[in-house]
Protein backbone atom coordinates (compact mmCIF):
# COMPACT_ATOMS: atom_id res chain seq x y z
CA UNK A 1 161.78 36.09 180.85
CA UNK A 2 164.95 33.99 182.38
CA UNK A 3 163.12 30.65 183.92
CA UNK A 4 165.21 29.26 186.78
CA UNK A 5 165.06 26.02 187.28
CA UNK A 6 166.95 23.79 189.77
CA UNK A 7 169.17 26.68 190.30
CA UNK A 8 169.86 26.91 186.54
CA UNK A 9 169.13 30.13 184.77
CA UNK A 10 167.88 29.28 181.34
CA UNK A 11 168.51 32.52 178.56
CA UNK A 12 165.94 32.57 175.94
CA UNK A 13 167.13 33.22 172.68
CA UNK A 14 168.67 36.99 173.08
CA UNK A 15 167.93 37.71 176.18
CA UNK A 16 171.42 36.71 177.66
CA UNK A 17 173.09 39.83 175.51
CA UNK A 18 172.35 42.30 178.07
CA UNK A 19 173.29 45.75 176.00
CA UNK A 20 176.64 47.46 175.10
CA UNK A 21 179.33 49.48 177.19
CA UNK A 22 177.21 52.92 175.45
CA UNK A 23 173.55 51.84 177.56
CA UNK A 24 172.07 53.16 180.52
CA UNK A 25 168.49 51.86 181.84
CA UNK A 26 167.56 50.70 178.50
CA UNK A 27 167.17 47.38 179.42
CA UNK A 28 165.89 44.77 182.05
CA UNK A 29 165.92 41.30 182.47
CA UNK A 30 162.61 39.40 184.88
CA UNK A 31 164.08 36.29 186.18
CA UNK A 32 161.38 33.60 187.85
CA UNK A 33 162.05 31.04 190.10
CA UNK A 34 159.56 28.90 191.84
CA UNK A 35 158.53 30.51 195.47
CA UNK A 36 158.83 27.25 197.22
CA UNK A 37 162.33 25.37 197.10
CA UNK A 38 162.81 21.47 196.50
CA UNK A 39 163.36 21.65 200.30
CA UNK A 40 159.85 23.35 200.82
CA UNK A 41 161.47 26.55 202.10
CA UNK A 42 159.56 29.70 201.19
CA UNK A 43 162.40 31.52 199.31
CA UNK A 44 159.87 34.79 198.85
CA UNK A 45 160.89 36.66 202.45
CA UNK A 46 164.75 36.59 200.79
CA UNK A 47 166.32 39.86 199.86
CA UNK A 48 167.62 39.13 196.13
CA UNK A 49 171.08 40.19 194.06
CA UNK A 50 172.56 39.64 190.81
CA UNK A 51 176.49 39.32 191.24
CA UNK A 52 178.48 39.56 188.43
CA UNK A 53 181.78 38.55 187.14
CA UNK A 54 183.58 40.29 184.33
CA UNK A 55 186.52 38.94 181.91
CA UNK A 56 188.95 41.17 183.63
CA UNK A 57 188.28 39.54 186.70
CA UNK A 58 186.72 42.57 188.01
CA UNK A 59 183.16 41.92 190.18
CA UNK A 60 179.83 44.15 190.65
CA UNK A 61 176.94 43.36 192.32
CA UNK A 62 173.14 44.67 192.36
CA UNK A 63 170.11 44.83 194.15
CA UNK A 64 166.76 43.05 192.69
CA UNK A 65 163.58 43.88 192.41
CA UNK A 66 161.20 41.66 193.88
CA UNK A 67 157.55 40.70 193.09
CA UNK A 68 156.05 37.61 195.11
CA UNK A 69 153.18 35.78 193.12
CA UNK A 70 150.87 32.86 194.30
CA UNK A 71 153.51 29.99 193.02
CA UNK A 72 156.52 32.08 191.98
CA UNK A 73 158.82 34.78 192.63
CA UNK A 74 159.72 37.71 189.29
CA UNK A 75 162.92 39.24 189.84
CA UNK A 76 163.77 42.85 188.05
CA UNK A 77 167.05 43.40 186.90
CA UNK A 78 167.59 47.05 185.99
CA UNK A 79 170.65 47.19 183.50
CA UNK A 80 172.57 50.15 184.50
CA UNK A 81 176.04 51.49 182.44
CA UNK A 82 177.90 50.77 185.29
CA UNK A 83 177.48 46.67 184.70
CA UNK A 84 178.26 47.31 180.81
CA UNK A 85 181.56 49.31 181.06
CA UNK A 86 184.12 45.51 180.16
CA UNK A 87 182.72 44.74 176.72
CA UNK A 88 182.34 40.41 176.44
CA UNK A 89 181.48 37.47 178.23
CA UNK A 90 180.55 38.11 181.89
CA UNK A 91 178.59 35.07 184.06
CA UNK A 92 176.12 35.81 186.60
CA UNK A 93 174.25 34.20 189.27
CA UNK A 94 171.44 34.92 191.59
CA UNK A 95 171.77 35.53 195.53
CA UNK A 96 169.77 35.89 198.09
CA UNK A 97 169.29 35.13 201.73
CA UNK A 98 166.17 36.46 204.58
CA UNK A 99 167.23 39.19 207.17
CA UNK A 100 169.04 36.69 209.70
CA UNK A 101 170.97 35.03 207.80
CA UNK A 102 169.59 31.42 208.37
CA UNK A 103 168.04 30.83 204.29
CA UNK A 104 170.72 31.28 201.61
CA UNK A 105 169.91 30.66 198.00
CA UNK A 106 172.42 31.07 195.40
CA UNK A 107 171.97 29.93 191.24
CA UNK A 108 174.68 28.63 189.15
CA UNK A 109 176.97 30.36 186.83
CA UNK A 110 175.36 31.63 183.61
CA UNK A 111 177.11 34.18 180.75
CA UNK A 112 175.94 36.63 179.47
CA UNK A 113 177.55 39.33 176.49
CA UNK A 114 178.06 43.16 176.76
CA UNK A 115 178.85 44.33 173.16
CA UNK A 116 181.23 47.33 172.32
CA UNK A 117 181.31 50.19 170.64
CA UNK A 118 183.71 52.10 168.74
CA UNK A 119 184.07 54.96 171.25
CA UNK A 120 183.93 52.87 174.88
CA UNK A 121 187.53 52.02 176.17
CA UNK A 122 185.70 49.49 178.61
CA UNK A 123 188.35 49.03 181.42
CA UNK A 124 185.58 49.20 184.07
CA UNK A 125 186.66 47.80 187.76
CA UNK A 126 183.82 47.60 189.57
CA UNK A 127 182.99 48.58 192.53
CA UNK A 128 179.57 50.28 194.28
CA UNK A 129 176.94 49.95 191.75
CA UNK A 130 175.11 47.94 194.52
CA UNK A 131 175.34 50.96 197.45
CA UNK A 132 174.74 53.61 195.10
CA UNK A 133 171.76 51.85 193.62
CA UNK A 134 170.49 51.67 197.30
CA UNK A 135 171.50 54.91 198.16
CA UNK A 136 169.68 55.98 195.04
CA UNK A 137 166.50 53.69 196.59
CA UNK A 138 167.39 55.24 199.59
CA UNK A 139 166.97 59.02 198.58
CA UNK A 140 164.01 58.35 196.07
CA UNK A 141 162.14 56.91 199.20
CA UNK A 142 162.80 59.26 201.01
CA UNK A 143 161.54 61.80 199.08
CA UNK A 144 158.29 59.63 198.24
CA UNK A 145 157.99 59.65 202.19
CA UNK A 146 157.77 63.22 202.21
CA UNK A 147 155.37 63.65 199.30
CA UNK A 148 153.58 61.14 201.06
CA UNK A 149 153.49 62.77 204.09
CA UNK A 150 152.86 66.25 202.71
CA UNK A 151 150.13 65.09 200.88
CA UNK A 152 148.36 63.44 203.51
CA UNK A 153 148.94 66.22 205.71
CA UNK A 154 147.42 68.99 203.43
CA UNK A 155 144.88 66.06 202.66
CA UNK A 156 144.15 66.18 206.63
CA UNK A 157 144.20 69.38 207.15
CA UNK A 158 141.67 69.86 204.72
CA UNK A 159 139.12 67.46 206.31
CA UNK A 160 140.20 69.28 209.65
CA UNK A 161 139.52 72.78 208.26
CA UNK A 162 136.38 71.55 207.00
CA UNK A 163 135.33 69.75 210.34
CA UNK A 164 136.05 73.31 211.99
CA UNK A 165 134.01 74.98 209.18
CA UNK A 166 131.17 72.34 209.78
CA UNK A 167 131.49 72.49 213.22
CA UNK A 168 131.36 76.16 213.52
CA UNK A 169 128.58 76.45 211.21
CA UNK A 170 126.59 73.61 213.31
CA UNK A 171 127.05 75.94 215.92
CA UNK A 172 126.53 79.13 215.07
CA UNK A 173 123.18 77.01 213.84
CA UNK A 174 123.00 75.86 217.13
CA UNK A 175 123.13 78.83 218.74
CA UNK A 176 120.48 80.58 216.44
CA UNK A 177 118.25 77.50 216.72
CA UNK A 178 118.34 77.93 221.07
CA UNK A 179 117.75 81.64 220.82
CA UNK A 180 114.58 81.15 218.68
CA UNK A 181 113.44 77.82 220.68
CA UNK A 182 113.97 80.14 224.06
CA UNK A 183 111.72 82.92 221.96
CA UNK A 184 109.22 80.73 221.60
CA UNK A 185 109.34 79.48 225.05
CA UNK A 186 108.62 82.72 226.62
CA UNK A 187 105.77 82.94 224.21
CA UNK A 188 104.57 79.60 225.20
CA UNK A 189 104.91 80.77 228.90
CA UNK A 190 103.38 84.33 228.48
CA UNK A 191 100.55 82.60 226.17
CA UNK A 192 99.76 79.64 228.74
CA UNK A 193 99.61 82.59 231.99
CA UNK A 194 97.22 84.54 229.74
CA UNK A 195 94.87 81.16 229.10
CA UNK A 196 95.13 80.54 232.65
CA UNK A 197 93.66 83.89 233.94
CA UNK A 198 91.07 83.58 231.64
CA UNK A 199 89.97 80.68 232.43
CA UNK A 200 90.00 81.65 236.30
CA UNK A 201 87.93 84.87 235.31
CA UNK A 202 85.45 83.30 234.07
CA UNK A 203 85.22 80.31 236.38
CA UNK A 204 85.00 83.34 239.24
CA UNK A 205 82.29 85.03 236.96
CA UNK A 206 80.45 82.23 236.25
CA UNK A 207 80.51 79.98 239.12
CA UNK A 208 76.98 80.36 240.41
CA UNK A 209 75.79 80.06 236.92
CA UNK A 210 77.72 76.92 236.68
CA UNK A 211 76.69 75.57 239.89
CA UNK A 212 72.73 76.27 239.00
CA UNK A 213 73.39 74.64 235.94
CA UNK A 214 74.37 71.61 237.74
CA UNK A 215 71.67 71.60 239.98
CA UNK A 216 69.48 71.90 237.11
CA UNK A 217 71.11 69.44 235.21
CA UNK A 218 70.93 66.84 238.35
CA UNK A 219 67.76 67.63 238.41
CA UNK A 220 66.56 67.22 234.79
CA UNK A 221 68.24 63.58 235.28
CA UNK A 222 65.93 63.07 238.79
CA UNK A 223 63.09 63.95 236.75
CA UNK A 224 63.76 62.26 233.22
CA UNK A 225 64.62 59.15 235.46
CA UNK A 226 61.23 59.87 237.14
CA UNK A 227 59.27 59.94 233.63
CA UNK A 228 60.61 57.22 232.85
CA UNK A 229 59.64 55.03 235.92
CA UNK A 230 55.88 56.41 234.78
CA UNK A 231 56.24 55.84 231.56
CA UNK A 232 57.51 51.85 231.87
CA UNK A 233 58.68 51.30 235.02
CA UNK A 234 61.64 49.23 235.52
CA UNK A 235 64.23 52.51 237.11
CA UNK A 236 64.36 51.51 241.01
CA UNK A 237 62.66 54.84 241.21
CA UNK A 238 59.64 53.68 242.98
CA UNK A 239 57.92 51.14 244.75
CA UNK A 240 55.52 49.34 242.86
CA UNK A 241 56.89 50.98 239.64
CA UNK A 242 56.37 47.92 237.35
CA UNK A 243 52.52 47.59 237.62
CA UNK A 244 52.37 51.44 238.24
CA UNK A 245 53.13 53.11 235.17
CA UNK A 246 52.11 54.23 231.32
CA UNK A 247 52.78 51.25 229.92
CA UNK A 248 50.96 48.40 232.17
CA UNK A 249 47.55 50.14 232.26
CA UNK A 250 47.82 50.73 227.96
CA UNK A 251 48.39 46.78 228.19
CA UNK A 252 45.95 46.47 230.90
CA UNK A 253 43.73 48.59 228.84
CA UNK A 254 44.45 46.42 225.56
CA UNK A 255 43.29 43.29 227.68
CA UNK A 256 39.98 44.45 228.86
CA UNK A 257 39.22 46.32 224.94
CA UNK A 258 39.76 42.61 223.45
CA UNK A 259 37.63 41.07 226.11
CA UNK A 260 34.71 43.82 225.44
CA UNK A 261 34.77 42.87 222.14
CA UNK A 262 34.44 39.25 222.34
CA UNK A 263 31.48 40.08 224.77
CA UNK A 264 30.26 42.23 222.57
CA UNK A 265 30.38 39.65 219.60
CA UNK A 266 28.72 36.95 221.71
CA UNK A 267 26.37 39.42 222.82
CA UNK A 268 25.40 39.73 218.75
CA UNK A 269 25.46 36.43 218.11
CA UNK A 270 22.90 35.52 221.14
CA UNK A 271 20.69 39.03 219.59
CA UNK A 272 20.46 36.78 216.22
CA UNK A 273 18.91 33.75 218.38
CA UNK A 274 15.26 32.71 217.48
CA UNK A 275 14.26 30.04 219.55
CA UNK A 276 12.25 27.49 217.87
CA UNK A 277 8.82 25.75 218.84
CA UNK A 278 7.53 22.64 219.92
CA UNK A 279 4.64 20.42 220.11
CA UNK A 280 3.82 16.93 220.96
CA UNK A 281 2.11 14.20 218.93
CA UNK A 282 -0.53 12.92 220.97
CA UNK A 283 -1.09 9.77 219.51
CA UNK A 284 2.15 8.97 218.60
CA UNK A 285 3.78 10.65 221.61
CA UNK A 286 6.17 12.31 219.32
CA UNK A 287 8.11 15.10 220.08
CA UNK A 288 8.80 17.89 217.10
CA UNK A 289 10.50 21.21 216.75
CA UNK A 290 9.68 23.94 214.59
CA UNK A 291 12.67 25.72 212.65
CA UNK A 292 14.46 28.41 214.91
CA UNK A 293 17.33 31.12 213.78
CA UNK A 294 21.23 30.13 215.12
CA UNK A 295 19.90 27.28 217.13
CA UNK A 296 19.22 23.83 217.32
CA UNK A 297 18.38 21.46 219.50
CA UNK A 298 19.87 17.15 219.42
CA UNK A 299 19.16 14.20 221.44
CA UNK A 300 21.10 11.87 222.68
CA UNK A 301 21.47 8.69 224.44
CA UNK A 302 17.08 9.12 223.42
CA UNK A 303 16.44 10.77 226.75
CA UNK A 304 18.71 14.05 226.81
CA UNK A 305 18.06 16.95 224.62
CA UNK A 306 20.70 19.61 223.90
CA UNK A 307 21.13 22.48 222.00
CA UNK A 308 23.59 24.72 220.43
CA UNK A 309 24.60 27.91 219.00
CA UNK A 310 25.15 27.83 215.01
């Protein structure tokens, strides 16, 4: 690689013998120069050539290939026979300059050596290595163009065919997918007619039924509300309901059985009684009891005598 630096181009060892007057496209030389210039112009929107100058005095000139990287700019020189045709010392320099004009850029001289052979004459004047290599660029775009364009037309036409194909089968899906929805939607019609004059059939048939069975069943409610007023009370049925029903006289009933029964067991209890005797002692004016069953009789205050149940 040819480093240019400060508008110098700097050979490594070799690399500035650039073939003999027998070559053709066997060799290239990369030149790199930095993308920004000590001005701080970006040199990388320049169109680049190699110019050449040959011992005869004769001139050429070439178009560069151009590759733009972050911080520097590669430059492909493509060594054609043309250049090589006057054997020796030649010197070359870079050029370039942008579409308007405004940014130049031009190296210094450097040589370089085309060797001969023993059957070149080498008496080569120059000329329009540069036009036909861009004629050449020219044609070979061209032609990419059209293999371009042919192969993204076939490319589209493909997709296109198979849109239509996918469109036509969607369709004809479509289509089939309506006719068997319609199908069923005559079916749906026909089956819904059929429900409906069933139904009115046998509402017609059975509409006194139905209408008994109403009454009955407004009735049955009357009458289970009715039972249940009897049975507890509490419905709004009645008047007087709550102490007129099932449920008040079985707790009315409940009341007076527990109050038997504690009549009863007082009644026993008094049946048990024996009441006991007395007698007085004359000369001591004593009064004494004899022993009686579930009674007995106190005094108090010594005036009031009392008895009770045991």
């Amino acid at each position: 690689m040819i480093i240019v630096k400060n508008q110098k181009l700097l050979f490594p060892s070799g690399e500035d013998r650039i073939g003999t007057t027998y070559d053709n496209q066997v060799g290239e030389r990369i030149f790199r120069l930095d993308r920004h210039s000590s001005g701080g112009n970006d040199l990388s929107d320049l169109n680049y050539y190699l110019d050449l100058q040959y011992k005869n005095d004769a001139y050429d000139t070439t178009a560069l290939r151009k590759e733009v990287q972050e911080e520097y700019i590669l430059l492909h020189w493509n060594i054609l026979s043309p250049m090589l045709q006057v054997p020796g010392t030649a010197l070359v320099n870079l050029r370039g300059y942008n579409s308007n004009g405004e940014v130049k850029y031009a190296s210094f001289k450097a040589p370089v050596y085309i060797e001969d052979v023993i059957n070149t004459p080498g008496n080569y004047k120059g000329g329009l290595t540069e036009f036909e290599q861009l004629e050449q660029d020219i044609i070979k775009q061209q032609e990419q163009l059209k293999q371009d364009f042919k192969d993204e037309t076939e490319k589209l036409e493909k997709i296109v065919d198979g849109k239509i194909s996918e469109v036509d089968k969607n369709q004809d899906e479509w289509k089939k997918n309506e006719e068997q929805r319609q199908q069923n939607e005559i079916k749906r019609e026909q089956a819904d007619k059929k429900r409906d004059e069933k139904i009115d059939t046998f509402l017609e048939d059975y509409k006194g039924e139905l209408e008994t069975a109403k009454e009955q069943a407004d009735s049955s409610a009357e009458s289970a509300t009715l039972s249940e007023s009897w049975a507890i009370g509490k419905t709004g049925a009645r008047e007087g309901e709550d102490t007129n029903n099932s449920k008040y006289y079985a707790s009315q009933s409940e009341m007076q059985a527990e109050r038997a029964k504690v009549e009863a067991d007082r009644a026993e209890t008094y049946s048990k009684i024996i009441a006991p005797g007395f007698y007085v002692d004359i000369e001591s004016m004593s009064l004494y009891m004899k022993t009686g069953v579930g009674v007995d009789f106190k005094v108090f205050d010594d005036n009031v005598l009392c008895w009770a149940i045991i």
